[in-house]
N, C-alpha and C. Protein backbone atom coordinates (compact mmCIF):
# COMPACT_ATOMS: atom_id res chain seq x y z
N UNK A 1 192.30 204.41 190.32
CA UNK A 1 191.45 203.56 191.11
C UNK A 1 190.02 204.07 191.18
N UNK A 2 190.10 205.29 190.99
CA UNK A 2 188.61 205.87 191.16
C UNK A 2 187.49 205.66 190.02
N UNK A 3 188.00 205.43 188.84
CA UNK A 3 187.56 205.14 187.53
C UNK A 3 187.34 203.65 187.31
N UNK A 4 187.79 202.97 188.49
CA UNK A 4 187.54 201.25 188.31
C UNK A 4 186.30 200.97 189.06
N UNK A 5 186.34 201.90 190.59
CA UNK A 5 185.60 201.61 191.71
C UNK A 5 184.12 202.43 190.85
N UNK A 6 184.08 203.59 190.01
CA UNK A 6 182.62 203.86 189.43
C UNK A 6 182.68 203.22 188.67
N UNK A 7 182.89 202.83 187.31
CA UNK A 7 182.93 201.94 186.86
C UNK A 7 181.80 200.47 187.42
N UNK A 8 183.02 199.95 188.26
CA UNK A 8 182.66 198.68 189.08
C UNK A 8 180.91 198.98 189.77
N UNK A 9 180.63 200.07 190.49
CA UNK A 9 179.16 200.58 190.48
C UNK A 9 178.38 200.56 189.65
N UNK A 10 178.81 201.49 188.47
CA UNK A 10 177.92 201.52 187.07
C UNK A 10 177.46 200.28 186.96
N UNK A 11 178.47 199.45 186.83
CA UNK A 11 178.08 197.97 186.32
C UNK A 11 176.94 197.33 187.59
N UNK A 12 177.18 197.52 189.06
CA UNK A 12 176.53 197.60 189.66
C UNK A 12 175.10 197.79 189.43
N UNK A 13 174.99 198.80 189.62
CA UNK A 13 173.61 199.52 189.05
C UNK A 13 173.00 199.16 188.00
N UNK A 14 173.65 198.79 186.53
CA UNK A 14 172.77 198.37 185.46
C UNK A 14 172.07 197.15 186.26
N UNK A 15 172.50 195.79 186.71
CA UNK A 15 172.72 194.48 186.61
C UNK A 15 171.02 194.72 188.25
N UNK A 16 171.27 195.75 189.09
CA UNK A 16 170.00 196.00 189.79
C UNK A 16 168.98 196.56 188.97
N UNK A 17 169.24 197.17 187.62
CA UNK A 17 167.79 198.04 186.94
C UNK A 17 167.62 197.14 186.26
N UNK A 18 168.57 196.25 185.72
CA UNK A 18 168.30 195.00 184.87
C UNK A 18 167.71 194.16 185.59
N UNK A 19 167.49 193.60 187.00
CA UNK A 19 166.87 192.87 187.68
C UNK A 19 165.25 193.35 187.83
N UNK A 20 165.12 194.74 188.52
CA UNK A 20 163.84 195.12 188.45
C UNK A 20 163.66 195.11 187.58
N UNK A 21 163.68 195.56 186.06
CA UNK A 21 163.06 195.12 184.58
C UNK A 21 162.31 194.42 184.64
N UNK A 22 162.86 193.42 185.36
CA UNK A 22 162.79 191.69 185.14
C UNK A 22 161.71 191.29 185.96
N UNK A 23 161.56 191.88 186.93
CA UNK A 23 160.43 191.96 188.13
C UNK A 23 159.23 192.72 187.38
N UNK A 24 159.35 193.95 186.73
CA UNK A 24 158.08 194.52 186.28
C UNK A 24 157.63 193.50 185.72
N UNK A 25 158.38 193.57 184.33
CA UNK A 25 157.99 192.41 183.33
C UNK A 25 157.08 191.47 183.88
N UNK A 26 157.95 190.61 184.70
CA UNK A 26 156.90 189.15 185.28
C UNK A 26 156.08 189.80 185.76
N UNK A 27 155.61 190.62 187.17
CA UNK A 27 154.30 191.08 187.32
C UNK A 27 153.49 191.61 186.14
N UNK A 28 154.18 192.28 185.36
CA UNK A 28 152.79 192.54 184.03
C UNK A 28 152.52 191.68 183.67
N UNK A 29 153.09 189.98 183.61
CA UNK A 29 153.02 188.94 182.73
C UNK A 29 151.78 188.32 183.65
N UNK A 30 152.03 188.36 184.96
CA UNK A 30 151.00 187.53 185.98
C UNK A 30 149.63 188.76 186.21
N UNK A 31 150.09 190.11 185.89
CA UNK A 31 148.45 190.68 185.43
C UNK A 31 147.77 190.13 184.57
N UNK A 32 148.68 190.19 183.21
CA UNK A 32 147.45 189.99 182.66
C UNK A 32 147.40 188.28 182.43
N UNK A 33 147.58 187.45 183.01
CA UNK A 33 147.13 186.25 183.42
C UNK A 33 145.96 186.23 183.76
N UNK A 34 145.66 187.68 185.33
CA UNK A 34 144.86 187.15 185.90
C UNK A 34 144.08 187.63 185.33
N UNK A 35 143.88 188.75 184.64
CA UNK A 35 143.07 189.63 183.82
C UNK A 35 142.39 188.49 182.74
N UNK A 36 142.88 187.54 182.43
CA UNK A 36 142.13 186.61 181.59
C UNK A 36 141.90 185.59 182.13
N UNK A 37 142.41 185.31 183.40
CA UNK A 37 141.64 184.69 184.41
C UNK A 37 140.19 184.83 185.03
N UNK A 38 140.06 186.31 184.86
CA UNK A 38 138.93 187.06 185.59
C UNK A 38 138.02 187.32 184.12
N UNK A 39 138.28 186.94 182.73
CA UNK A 39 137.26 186.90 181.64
C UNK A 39 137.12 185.69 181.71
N UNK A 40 137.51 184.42 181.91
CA UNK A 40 137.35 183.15 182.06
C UNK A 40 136.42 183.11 182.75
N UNK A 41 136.86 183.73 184.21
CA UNK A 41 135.35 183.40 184.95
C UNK A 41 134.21 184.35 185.30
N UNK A 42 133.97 185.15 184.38
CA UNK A 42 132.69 185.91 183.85
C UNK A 42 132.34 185.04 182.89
N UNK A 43 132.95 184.33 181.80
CA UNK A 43 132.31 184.39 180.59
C UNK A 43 131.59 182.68 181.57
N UNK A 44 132.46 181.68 181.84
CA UNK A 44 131.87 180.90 182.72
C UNK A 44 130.72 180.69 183.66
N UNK A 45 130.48 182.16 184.26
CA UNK A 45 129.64 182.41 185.32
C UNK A 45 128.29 182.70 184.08
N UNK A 46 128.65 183.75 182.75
CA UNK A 46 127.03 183.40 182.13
C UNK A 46 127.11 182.25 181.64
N UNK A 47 127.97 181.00 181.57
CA UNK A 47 127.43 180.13 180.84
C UNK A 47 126.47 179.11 181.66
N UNK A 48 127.02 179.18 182.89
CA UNK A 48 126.27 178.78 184.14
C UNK A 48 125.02 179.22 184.51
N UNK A 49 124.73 180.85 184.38
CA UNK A 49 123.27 181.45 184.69
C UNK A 49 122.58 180.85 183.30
N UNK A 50 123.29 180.50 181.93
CA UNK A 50 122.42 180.31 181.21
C UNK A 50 121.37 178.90 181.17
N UNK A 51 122.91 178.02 181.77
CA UNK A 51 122.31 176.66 181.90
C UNK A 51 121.28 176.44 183.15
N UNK A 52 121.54 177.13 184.62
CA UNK A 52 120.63 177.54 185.02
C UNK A 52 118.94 177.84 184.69
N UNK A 53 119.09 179.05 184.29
CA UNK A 53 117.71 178.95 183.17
C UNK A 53 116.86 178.16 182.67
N UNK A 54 117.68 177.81 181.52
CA UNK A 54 116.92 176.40 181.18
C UNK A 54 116.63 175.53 182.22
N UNK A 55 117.37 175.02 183.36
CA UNK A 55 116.55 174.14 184.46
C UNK A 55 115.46 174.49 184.74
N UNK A 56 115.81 175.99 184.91
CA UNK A 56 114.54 176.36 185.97
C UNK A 56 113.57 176.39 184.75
N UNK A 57 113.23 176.56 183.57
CA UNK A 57 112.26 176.91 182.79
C UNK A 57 111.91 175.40 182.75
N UNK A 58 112.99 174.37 182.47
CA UNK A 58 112.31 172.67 182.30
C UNK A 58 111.55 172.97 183.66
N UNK A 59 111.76 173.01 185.31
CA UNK A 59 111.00 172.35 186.11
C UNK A 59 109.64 173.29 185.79
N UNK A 60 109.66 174.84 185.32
CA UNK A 60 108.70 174.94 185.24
C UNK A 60 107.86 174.60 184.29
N UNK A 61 108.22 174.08 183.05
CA UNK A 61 107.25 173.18 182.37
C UNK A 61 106.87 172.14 182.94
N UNK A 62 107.86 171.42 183.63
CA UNK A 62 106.97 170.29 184.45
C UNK A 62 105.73 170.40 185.86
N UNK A 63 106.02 171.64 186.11
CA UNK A 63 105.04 171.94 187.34
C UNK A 63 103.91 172.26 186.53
N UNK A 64 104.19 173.11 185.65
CA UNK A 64 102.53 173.38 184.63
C UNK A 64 101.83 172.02 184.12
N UNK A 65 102.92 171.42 183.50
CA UNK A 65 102.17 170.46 183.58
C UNK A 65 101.22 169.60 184.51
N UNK A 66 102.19 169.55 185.77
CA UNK A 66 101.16 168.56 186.46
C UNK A 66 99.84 169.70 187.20
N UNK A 67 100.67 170.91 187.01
CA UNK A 67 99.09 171.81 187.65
C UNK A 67 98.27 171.60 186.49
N UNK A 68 98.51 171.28 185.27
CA UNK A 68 97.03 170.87 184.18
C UNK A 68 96.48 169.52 183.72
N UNK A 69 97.67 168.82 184.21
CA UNK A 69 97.27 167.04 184.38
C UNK A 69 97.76 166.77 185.55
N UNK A 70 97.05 166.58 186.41
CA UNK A 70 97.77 165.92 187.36
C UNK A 70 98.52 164.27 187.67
N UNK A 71 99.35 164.38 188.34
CA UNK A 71 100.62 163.23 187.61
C UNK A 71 100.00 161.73 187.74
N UNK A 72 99.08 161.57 188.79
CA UNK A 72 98.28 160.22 188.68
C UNK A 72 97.78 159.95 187.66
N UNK A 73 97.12 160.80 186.79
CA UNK A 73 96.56 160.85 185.38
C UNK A 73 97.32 160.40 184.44
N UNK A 74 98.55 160.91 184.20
CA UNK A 74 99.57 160.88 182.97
C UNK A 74 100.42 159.87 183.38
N UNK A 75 100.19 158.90 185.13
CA UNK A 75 101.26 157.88 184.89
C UNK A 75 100.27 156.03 184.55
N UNK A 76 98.94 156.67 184.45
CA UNK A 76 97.95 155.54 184.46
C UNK A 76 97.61 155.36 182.98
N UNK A 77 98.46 154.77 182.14
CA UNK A 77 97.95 154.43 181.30
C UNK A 77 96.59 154.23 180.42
N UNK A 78 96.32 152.90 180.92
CA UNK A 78 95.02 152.49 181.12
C UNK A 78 94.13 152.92 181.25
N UNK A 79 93.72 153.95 182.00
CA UNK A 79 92.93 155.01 182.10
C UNK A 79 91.87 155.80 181.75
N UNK A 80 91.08 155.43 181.23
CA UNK A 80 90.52 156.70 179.99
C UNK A 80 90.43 158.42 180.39
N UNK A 81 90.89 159.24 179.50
CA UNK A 81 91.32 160.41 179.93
C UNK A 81 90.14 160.84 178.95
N UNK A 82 89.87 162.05 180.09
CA UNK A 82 88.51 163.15 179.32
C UNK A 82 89.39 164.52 178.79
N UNK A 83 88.34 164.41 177.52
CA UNK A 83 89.16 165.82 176.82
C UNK A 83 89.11 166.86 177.72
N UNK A 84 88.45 167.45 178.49
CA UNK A 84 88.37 168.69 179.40
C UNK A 84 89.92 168.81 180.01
N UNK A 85 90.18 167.87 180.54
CA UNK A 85 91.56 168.06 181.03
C UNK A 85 92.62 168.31 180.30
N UNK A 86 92.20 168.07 178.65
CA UNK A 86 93.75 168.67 178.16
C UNK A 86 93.35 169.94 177.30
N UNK A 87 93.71 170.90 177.54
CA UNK A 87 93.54 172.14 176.80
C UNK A 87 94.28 171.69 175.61
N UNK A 88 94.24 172.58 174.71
CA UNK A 88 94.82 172.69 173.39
C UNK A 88 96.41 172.76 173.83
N UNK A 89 96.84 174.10 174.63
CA UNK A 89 97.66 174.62 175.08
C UNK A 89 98.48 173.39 175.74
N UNK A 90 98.63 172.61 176.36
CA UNK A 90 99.40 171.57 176.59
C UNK A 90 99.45 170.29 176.10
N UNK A 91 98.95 170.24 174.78
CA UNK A 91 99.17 168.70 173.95
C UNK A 91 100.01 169.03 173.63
N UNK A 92 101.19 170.02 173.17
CA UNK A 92 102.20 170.11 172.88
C UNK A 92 103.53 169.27 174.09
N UNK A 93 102.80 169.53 175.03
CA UNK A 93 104.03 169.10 176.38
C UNK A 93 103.82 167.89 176.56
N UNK A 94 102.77 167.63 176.16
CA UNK A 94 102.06 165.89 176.72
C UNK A 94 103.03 165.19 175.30
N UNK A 95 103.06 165.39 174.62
CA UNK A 95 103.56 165.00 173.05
C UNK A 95 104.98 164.23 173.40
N UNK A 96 105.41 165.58 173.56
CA UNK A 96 107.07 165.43 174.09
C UNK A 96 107.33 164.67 175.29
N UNK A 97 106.66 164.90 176.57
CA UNK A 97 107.22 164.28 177.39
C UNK A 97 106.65 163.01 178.00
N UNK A 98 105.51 161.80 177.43
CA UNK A 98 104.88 160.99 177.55
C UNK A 98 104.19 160.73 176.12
N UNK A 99 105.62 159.91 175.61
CA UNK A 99 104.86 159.37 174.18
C UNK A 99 103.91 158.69 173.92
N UNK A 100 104.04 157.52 175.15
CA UNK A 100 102.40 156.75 175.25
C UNK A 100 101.37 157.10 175.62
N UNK A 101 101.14 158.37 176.48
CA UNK A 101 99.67 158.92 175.95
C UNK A 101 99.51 159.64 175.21
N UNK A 102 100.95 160.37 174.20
CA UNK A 102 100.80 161.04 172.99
C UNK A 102 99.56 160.02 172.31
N UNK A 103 100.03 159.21 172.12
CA UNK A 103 99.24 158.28 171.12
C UNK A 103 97.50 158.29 171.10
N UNK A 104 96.84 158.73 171.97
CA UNK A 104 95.69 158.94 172.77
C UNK A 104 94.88 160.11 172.32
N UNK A 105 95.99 161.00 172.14
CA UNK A 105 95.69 162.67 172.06
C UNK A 105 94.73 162.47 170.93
N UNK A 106 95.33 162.19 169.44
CA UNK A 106 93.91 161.99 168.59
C UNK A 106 92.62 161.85 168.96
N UNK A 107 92.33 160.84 169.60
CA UNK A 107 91.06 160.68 170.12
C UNK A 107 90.23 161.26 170.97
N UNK A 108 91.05 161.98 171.73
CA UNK A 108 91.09 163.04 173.12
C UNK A 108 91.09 164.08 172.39
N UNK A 109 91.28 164.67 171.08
CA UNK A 109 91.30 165.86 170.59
C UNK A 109 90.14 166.10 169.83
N UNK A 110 89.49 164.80 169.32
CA UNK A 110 88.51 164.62 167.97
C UNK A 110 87.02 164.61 169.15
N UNK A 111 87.08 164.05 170.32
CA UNK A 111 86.17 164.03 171.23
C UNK A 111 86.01 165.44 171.44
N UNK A 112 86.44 166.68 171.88
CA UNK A 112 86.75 167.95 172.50
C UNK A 112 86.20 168.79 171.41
N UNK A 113 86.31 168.07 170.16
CA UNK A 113 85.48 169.11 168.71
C UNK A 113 84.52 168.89 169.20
């Protein structure tokens, strides 16, 4: 009887080390989950500061701009605009972001020679 009852333990005992196994296992499995959970949201967080950036660099092209044209100027068509107000340095921005007084710039540029 004594050889059934250890026995009957042994078996015991594997079927509990076989359970914790089973417990490590899944917690290593839900580390490194989170472990690539936590590169997900780094690599996320620069893709965010990057897009960031660029906003902030667009509004600050748009504030330069209107600190070198001011916006009554660039929304009046009609207008006649004096070369003094456009430096060299911002016909590039005027180009891109107001095609219809792009069209102008020639004349506004050939005046300024």
């Amino acid at each position: 009887m004594a050889g059934k009852s250890s026995s009957r333990d042994s078996a015991r005992f594997v079927l509990l080390f076989q359970k914790a196994h089973g417990h490590v296992a899944s917690l290593q499995r839900v580390d490194d989950q989170i472990a690539a959970l936590f590169e997900q949201r780094r690599k996320t967080l620069d893709d965010l500061r990057a897009v960031q950036a660029q906003i902030n660099d667009e509004f600050q092209r748009v504030y330069e701009l209107d600190r070198v044209v001011p916006a009554d100027t660039l929304a009046n068509d009609d207008e006649e605009l004096e070369a003094e107000l456009l430096p060299q340095s911002i016909v590039p921005i005027i180009r891109e972001s107001k095609p219809a007084l792009a069209a102008k710039l020639p004349v506004l540029q050939t005046a300024g020679n």
